[in-house]
C-alpha atoms as a PDB file:
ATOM      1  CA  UNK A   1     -13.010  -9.077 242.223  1.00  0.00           C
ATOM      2  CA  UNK A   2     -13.289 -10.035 238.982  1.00  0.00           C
ATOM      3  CA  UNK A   3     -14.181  -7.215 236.309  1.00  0.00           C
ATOM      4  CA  UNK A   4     -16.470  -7.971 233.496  1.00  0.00           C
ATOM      5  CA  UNK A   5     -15.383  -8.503 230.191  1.00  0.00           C
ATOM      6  CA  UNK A   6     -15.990  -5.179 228.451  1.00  0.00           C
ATOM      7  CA  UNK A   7     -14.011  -3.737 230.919  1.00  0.00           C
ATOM      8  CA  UNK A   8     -11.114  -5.140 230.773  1.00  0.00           C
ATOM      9  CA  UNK A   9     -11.195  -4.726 226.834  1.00  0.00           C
ATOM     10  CA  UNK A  10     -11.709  -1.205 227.380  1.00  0.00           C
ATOM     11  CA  UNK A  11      -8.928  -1.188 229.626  1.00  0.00           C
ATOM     12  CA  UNK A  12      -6.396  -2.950 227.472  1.00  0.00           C
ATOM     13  CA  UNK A  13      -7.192  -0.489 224.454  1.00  0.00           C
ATOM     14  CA  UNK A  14      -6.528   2.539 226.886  1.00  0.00           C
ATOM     15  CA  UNK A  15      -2.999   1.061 227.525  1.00  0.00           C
ATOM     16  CA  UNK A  16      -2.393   0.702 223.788  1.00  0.00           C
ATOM     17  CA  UNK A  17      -3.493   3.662 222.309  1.00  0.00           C
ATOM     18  CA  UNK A  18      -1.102   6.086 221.283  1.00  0.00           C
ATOM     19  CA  UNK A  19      -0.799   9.725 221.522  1.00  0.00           C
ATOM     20  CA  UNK A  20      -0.467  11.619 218.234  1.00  0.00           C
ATOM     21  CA  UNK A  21       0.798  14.671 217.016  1.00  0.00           C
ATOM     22  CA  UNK A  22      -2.568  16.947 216.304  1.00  0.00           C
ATOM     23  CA  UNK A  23      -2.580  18.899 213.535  1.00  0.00           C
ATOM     24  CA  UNK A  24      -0.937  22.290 215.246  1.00  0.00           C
ATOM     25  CA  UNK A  25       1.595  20.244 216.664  1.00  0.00           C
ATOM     26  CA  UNK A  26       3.001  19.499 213.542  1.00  0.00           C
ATOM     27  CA  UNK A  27       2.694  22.521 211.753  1.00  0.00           C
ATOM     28  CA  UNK A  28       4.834  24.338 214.733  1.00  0.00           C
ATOM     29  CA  UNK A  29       7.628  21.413 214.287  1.00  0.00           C
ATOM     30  CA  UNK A  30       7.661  21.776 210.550  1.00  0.00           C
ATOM     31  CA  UNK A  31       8.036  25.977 210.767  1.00  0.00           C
ATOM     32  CA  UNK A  32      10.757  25.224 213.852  1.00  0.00           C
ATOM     33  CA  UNK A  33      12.662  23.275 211.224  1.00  0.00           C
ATOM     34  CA  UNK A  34      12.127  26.108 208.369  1.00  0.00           C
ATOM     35  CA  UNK A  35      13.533  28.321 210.650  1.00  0.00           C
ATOM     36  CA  UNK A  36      16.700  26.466 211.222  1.00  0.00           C
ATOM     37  CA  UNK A  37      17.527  25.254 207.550  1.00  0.00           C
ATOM     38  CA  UNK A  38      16.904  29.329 206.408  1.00  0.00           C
ATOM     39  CA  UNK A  39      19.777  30.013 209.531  1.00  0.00           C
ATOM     40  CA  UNK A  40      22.075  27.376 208.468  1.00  0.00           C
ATOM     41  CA  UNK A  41      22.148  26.513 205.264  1.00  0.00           C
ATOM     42  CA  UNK A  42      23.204  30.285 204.089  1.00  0.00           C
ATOM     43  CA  UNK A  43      26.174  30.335 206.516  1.00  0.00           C
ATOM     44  CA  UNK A  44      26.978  26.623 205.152  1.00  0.00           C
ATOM     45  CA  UNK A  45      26.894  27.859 201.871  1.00  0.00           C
ATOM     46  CA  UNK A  46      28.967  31.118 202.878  1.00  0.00           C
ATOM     47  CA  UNK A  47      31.506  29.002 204.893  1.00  0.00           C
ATOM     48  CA  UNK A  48      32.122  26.627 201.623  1.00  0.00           C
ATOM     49  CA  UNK A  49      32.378  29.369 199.227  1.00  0.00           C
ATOM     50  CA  UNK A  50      34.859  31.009 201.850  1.00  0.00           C
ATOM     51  CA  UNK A  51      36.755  27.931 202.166  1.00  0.00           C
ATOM     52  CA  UNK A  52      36.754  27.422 198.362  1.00  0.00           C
ATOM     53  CA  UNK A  53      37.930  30.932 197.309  1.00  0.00           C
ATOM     54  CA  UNK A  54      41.022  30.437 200.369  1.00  0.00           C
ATOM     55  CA  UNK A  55      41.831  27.341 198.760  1.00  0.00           C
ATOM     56  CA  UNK A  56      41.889  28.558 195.329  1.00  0.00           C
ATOM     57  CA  UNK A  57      44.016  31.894 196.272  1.00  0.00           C
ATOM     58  CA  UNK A  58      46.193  29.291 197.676  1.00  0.00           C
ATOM     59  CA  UNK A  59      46.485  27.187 194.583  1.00  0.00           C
ATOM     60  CA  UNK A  60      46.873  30.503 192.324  1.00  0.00           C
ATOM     61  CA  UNK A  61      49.884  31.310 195.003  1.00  0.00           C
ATOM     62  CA  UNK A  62      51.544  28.084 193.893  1.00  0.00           C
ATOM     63  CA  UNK A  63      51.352  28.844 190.314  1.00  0.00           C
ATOM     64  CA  UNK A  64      52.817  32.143 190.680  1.00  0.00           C
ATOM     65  CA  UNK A  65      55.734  30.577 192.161  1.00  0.00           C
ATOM     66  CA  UNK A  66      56.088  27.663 189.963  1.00  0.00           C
ATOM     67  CA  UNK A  67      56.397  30.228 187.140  1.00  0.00           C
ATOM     68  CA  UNK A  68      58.872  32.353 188.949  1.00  0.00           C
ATOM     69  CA  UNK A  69      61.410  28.761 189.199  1.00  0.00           C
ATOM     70  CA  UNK A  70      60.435  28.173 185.448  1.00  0.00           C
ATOM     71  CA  UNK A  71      61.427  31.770 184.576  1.00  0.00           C
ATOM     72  CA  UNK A  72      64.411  31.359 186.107  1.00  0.00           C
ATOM     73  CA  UNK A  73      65.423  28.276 184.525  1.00  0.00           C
ATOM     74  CA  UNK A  74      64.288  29.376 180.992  1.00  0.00           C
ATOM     75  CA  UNK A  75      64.485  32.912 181.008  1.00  0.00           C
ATOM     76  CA  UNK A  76      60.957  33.651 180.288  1.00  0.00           C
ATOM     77  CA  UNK A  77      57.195  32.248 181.247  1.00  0.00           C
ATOM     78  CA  UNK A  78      55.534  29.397 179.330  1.00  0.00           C
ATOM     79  CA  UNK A  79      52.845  30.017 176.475  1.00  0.00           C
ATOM     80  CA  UNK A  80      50.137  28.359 178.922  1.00  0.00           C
ATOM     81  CA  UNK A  81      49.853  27.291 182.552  1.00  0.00           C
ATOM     82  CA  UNK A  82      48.915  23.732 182.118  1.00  0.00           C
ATOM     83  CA  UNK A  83      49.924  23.800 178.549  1.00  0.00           C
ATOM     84  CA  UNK A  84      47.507  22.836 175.127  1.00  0.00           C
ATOM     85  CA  UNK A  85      46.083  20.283 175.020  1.00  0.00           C
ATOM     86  CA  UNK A  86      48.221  17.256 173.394  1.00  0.00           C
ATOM     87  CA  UNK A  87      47.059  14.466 171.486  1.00  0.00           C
ATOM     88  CA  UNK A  88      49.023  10.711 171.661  1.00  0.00           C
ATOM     89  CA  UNK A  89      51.250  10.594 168.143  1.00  0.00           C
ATOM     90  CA  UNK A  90      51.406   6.958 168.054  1.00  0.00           C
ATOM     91  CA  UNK A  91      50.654   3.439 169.711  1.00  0.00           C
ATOM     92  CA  UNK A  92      46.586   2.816 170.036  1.00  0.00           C
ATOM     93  CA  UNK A  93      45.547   5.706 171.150  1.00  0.00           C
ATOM     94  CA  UNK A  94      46.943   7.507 168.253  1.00  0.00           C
ATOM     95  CA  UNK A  95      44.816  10.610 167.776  1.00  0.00           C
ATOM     96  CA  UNK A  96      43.027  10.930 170.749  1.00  0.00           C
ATOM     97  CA  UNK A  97      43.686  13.653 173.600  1.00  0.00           C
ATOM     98  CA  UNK A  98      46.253  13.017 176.263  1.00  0.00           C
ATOM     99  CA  UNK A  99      44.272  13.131 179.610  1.00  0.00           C
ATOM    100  CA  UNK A 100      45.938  16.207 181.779  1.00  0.00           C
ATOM    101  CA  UNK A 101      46.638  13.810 184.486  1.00  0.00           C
ATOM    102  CA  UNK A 102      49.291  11.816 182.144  1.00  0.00           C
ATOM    103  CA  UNK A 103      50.526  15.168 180.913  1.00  0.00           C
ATOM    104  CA  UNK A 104      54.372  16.374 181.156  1.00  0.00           C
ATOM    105  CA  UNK A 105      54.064  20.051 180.332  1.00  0.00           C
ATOM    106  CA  UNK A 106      55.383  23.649 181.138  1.00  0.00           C
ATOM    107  CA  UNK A 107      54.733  23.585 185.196  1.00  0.00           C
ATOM    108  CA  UNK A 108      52.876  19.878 185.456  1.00  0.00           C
ATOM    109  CA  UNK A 109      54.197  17.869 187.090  1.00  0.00           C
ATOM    110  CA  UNK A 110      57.956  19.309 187.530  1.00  0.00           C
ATOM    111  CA  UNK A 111      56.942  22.159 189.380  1.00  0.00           C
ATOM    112  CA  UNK A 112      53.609  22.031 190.240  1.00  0.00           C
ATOM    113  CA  UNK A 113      52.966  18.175 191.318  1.00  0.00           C
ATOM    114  CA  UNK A 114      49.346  18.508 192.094  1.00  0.00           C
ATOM    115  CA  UNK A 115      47.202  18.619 189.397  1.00  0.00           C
ATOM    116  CA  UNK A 116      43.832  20.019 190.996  1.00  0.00           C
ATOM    117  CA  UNK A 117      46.101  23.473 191.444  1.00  0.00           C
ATOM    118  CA  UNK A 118      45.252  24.345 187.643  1.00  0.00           C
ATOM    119  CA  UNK A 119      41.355  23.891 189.090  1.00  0.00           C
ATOM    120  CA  UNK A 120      39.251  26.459 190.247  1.00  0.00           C
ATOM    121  CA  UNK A 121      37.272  24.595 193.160  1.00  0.00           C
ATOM    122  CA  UNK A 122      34.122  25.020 191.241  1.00  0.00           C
ATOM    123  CA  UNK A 123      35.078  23.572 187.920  1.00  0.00           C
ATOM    124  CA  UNK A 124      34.070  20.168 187.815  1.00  0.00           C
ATOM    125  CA  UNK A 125      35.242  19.308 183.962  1.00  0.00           C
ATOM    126  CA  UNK A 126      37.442  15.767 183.782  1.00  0.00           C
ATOM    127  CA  UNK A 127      40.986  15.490 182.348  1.00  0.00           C
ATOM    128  CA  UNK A 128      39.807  14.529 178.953  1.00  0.00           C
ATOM    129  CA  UNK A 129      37.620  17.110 178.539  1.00  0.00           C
ATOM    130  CA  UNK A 130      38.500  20.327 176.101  1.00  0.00           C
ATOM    131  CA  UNK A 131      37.680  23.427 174.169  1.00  0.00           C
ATOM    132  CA  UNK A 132      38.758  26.695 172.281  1.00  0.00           C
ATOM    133  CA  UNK A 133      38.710  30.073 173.523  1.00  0.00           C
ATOM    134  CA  UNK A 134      37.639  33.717 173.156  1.00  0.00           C
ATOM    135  CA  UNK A 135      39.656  36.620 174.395  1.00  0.00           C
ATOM    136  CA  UNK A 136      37.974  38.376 177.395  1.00  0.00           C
ATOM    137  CA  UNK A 137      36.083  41.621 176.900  1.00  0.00           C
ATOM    138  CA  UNK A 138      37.897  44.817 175.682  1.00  0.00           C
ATOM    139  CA  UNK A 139      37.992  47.740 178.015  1.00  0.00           C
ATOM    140  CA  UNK A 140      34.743  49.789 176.776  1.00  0.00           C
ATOM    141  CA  UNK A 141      36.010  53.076 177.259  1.00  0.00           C
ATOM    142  CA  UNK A 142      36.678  55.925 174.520  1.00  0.00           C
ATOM    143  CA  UNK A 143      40.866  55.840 173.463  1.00  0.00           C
ATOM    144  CA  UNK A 144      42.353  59.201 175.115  1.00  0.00           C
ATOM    145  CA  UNK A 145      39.704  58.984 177.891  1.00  0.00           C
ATOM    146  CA  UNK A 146      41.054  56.105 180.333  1.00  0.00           C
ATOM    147  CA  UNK A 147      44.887  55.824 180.406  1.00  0.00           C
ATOM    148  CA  UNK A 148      46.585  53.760 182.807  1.00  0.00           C
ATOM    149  CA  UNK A 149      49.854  54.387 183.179  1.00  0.00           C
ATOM    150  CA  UNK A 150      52.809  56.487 181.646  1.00  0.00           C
ATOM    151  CA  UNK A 151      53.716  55.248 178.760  1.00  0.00           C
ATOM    152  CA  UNK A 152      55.335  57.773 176.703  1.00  0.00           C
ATOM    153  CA  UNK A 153      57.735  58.208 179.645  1.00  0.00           C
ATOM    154  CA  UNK A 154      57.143  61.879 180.151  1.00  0.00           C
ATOM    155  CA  UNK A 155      56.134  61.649 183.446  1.00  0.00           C
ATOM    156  CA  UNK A 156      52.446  62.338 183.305  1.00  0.00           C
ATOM    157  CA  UNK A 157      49.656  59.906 182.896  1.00  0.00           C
ATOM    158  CA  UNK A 158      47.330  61.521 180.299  1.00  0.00           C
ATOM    159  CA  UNK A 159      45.034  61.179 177.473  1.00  0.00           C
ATOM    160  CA  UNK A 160      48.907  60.801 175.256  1.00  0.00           C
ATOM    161  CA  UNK A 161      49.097  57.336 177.082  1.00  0.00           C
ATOM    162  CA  UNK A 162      45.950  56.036 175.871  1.00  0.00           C
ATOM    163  CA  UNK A 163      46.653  55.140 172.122  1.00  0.00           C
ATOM    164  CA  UNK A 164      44.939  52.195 170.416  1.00  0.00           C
ATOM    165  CA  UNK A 165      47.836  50.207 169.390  1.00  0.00           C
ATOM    166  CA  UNK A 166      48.298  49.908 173.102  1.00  0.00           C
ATOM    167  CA  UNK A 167      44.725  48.562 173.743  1.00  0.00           C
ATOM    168  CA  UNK A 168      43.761  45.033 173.969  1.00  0.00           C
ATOM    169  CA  UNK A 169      43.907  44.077 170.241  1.00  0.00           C
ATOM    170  CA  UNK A 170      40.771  41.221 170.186  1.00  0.00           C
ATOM    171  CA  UNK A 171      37.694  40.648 171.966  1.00  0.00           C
ATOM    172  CA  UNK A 172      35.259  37.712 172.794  1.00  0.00           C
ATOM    173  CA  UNK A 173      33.355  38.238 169.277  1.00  0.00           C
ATOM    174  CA  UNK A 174      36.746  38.401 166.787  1.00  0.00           C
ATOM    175  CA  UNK A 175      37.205  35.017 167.103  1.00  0.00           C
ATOM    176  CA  UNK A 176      38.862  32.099 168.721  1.00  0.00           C
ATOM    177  CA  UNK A 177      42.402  32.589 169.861  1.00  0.00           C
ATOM    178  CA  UNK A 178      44.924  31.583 167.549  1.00  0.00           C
ATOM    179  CA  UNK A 179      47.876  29.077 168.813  1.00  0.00           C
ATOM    180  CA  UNK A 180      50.758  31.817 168.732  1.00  0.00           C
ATOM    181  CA  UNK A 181      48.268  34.716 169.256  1.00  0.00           C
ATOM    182  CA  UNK A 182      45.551  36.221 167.220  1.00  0.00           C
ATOM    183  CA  UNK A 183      42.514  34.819 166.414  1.00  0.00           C
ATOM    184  CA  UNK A 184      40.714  32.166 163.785  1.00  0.00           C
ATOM    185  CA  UNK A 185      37.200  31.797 162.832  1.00  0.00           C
ATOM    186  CA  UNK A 186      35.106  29.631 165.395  1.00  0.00           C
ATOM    187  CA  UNK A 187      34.188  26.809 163.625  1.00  0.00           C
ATOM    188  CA  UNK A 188      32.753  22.989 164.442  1.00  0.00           C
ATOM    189  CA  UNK A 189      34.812  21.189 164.142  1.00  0.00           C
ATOM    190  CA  UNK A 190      37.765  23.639 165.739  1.00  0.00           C
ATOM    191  CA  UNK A 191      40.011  24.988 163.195  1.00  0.00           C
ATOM    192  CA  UNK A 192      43.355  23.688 163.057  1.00  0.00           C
ATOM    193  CA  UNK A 193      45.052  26.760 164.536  1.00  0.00           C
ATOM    194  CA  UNK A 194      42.783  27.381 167.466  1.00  0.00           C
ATOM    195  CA  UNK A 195      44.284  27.007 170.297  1.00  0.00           C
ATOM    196  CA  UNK A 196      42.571  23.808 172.763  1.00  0.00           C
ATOM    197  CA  UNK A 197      42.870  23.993 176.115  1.00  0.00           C
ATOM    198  CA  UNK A 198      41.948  21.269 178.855  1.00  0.00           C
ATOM    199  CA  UNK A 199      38.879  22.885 180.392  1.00  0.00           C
ATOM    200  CA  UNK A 200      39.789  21.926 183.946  1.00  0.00           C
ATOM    201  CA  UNK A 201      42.700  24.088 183.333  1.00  0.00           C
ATOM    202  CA  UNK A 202      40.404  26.982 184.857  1.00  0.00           C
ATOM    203  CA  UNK A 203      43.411  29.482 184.786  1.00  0.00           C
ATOM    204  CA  UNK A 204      43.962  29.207 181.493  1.00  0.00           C
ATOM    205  CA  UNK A 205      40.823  29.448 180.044  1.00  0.00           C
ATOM    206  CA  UNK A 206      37.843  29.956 182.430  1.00  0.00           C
ATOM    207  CA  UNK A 207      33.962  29.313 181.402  1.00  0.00           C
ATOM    208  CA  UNK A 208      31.843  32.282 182.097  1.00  0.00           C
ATOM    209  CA  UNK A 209      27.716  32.749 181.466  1.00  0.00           C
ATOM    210  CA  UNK A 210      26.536  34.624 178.817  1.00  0.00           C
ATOM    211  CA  UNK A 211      22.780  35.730 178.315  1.00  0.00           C
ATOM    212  CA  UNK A 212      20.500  33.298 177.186  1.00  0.00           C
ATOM    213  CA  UNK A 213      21.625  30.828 179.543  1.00  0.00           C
ATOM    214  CA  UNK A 214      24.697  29.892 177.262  1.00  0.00           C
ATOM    215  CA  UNK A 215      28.238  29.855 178.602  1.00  0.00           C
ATOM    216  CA  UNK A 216      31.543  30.460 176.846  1.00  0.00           C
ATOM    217  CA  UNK A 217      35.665  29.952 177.652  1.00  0.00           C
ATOM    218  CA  UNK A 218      37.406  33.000 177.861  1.00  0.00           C
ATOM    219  CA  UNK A 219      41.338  33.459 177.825  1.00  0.00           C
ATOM    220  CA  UNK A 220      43.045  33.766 181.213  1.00  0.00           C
ATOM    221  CA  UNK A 221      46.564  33.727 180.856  1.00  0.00           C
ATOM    222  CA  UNK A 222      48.342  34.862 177.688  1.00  0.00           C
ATOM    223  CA  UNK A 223      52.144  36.055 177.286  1.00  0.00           C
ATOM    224  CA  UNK A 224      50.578  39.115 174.923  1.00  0.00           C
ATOM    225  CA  UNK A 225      47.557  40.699 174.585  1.00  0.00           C
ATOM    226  CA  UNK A 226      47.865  44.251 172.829  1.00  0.00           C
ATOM    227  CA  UNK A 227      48.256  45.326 169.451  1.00  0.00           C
ATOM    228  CA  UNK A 228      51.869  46.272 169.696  1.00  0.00           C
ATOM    229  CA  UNK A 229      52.794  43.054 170.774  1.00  0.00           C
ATOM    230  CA  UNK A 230      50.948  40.541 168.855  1.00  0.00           C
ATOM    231  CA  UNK A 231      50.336  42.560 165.215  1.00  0.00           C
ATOM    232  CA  UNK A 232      53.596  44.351 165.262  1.00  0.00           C
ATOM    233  CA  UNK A 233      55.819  42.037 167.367  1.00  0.00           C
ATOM    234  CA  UNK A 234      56.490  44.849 170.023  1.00  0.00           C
ATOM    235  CA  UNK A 235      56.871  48.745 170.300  1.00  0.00           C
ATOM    236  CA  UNK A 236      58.697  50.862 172.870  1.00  0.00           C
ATOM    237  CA  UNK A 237      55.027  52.862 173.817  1.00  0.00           C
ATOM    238  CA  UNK A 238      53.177  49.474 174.468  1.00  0.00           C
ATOM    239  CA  UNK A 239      51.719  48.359 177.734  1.00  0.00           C
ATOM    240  CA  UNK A 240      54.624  46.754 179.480  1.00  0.00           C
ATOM    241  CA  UNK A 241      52.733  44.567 181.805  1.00  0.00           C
ATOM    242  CA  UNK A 242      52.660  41.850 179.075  1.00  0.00           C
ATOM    243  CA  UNK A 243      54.185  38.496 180.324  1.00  0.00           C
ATOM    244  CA  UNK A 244      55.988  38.101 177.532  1.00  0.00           C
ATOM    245  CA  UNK A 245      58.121  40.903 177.379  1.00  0.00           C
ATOM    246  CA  UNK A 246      60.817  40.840 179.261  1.00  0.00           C
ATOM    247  CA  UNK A 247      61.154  41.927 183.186  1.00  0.00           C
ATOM    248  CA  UNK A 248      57.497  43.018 183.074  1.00  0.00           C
ATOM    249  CA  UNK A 249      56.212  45.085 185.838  1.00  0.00           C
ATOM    250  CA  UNK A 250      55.025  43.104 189.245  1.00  0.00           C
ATOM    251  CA  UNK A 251      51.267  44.920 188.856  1.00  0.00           C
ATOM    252  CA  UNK A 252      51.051  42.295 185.674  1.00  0.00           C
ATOM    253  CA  UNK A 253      48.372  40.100 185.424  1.00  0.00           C
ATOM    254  CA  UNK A 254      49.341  36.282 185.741  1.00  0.00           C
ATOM    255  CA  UNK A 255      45.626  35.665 185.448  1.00  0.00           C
ATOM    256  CA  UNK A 256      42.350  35.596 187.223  1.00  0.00           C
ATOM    257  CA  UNK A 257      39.187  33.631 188.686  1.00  0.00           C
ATOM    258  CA  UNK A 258      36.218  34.450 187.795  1.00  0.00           C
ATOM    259  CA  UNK A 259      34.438  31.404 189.274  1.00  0.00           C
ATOM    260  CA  UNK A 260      32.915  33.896 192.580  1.00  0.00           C
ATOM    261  CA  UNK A 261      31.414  36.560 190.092  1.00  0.00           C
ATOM    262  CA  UNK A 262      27.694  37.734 191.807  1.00  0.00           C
ATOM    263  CA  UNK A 263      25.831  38.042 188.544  1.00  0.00           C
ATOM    264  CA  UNK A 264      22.398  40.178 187.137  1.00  0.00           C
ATOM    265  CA  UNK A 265      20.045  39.157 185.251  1.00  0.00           C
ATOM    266  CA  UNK A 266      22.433  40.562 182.350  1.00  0.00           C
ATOM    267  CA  UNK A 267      24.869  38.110 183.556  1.00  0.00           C
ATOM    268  CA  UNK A 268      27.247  40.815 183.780  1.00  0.00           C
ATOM    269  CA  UNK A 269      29.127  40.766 187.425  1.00  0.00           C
ATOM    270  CA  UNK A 270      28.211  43.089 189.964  1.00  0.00           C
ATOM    271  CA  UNK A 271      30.099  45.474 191.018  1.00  0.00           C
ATOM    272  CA  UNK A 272      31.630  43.914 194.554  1.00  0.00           C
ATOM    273  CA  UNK A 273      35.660  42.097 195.242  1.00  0.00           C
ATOM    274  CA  UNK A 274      34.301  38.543 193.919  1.00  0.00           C
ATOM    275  CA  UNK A 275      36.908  38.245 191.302  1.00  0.00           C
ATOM    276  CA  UNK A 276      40.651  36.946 191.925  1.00  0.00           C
ATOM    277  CA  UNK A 277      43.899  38.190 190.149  1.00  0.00           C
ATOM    278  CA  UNK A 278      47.277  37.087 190.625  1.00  0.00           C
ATOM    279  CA  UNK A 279      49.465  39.925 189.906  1.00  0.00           C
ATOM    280  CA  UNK A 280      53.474  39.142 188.983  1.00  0.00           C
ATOM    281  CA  UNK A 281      54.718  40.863 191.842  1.00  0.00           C
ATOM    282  CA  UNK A 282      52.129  39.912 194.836  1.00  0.00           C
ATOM    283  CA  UNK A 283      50.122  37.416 196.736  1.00  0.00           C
ATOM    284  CA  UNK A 284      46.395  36.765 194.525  1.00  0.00           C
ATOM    285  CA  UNK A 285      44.048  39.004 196.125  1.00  0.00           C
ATOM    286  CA  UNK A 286      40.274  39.600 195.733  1.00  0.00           C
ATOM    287  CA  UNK A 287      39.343  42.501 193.163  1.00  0.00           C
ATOM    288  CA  UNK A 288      36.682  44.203 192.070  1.00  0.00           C
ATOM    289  CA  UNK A 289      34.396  42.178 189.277  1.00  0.00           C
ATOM    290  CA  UNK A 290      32.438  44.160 187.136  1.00  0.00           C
ATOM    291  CA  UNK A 291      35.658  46.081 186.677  1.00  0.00           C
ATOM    292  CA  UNK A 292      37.696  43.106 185.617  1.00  0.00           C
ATOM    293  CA  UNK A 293      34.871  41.730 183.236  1.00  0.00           C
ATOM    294  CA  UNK A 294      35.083  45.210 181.528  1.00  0.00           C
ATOM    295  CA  UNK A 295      38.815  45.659 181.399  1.00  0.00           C
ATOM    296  CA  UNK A 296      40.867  42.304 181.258  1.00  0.00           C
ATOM    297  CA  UNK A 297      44.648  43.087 181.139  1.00  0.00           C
ATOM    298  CA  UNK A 298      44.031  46.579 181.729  1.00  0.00           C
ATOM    299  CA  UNK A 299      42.346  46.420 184.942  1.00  0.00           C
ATOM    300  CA  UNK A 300      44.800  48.263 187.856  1.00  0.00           C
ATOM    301  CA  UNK A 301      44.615  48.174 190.885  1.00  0.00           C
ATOM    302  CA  UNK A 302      43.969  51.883 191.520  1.00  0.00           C
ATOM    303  CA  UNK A 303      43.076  53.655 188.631  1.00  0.00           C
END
């Protein structure tokens, strides 16, 4: 039987038509997939932070070794990690900054043949890129009140251990440091004895926020840092966990990473084991932040 014409149009536009998605149908799929990216993505994010900080505690662990084989062939540990930055003395280039990959310093490449090792995993600066520095943040409280450890060898740790000559000597608003030690007026362009470091060199110098959205490089890794040793070229009372004494104490500070800090709205770090130090005499091992960022070289590990 043969149907009539409408019909089988009618038919033939049944067959084609296709089913869509109504309104509620799509909403539910969209709030499905909400669901799932607000599960995943913070244990993504959690697992790569993880993986970076194990990586980096690894890379710090390599340092502290390298510098152990360089103390024993010298007889004391280098001025820098990576070293200062170093500018070609002749041929074309003449003048211009030696990328870090082409360097031959202290530890790179003798001892330490991988250059992303100087790198915190979440510094992204190339090798040509540099800077000056500020020392970190001086320990806040009074002189008598917070002593660390017995330094006047009478067997008690008391307010008599706690002078100011054995303080950190400069903070991040004296100055930039000084090649040598000390400090020199910031200035654009850099005054001829700041010190320049390679800012990938994240160990030696590390960039940290500031308020108003600004960042600066503080000092990481420095052979002295009190007034004993850098003013007055040493005194039997000083801190002793200065690298550049000699035979310092294994609870000395190599340096630390303060790439994991959990900031406030102050930018000042929370007080939680974000931060990093690699002590003289020990594996690097998480510490806590806020205490760090408010005593530097004088942060121990159980005051």
């Amino acid at each position: 039987m043969n149907l009539p014409q409408s019909n089988l149009r009618r038919r033939w536009y049944q067959m084609r038509r296709v089913r869509a998605f109504t309104l509620i149908e799509l909403l539910v799929v969209i709030a499905i997939i909400a669901i799932l990216s607000a599960i995943i993505f913070p244990v993504y994010s959690k697992a790569k932070d993880s993986a970076f900080r194990n990586g980096d505690m690894a890379s710090m662990n390599q340092l502290r070794t390298a510098l152990g084989l360089y103390f024993n062939d010298q007889g004391a540990y280098p001025p820098q990690l990576l070293g200062y930055v170093t500018l070609y003395q002749s041929g074309p280039n003449m003048g211009q900054v030696i990328p870090a990959d082409q360097l031959q310093s202290y530890l790179y490449k003798k001892r330490v043949g991988a250059l992303k090792t100087f790198t915190p995993a979440y510094n992204r600066y190339g090798y040509a890129d540099t800077t000056t520095a500020v020392y970190p943040n001086q320990d806040p409280a009074a002189i008598g009140t917070a002593p660390v450890m017995d330094l006047d060898g009478d067997g008690d740790t008391d307010a008599a251990d706690d002078i100011p000559e054995a303080r950190q000597q400069f903070g991040p608003n004296d100055g930039c440091v000084r090649l040598g030690g000390g400090v020199v007026p910031c200035t654009s362009p850099p005054d001829p004895l700041a010190a320049q470091f390679y800012k990938l060199s994240g160990y030696d110098a590390a960039e940290v926020p500031v308020p108003g959205g600004l960042t600066r490089f503080e000092l990481r890794y420095t052979l002295f840092w009190t007034e004993f040793a850098i003013s007055q070229n040493g005194n039997a009372s000083d801190d002793p966990r200065q690298l550049g004494y000699g035979l310092p104490p294994d609870d000395t500070m190599i340096t630390w990473n303060s790439y994991y800090r959990d900031l406030d709205s102050n930018q000042v770090p929370r007080k939680n084991r974000r931060e990093i130090i690699l002590f003289l005499g020990g594996s690097a091992r998480p510490a806590d932040a806020n205490a760090v960022y408010n005593k530097s070289w004088r942060y121990v590990v159980n005051p």
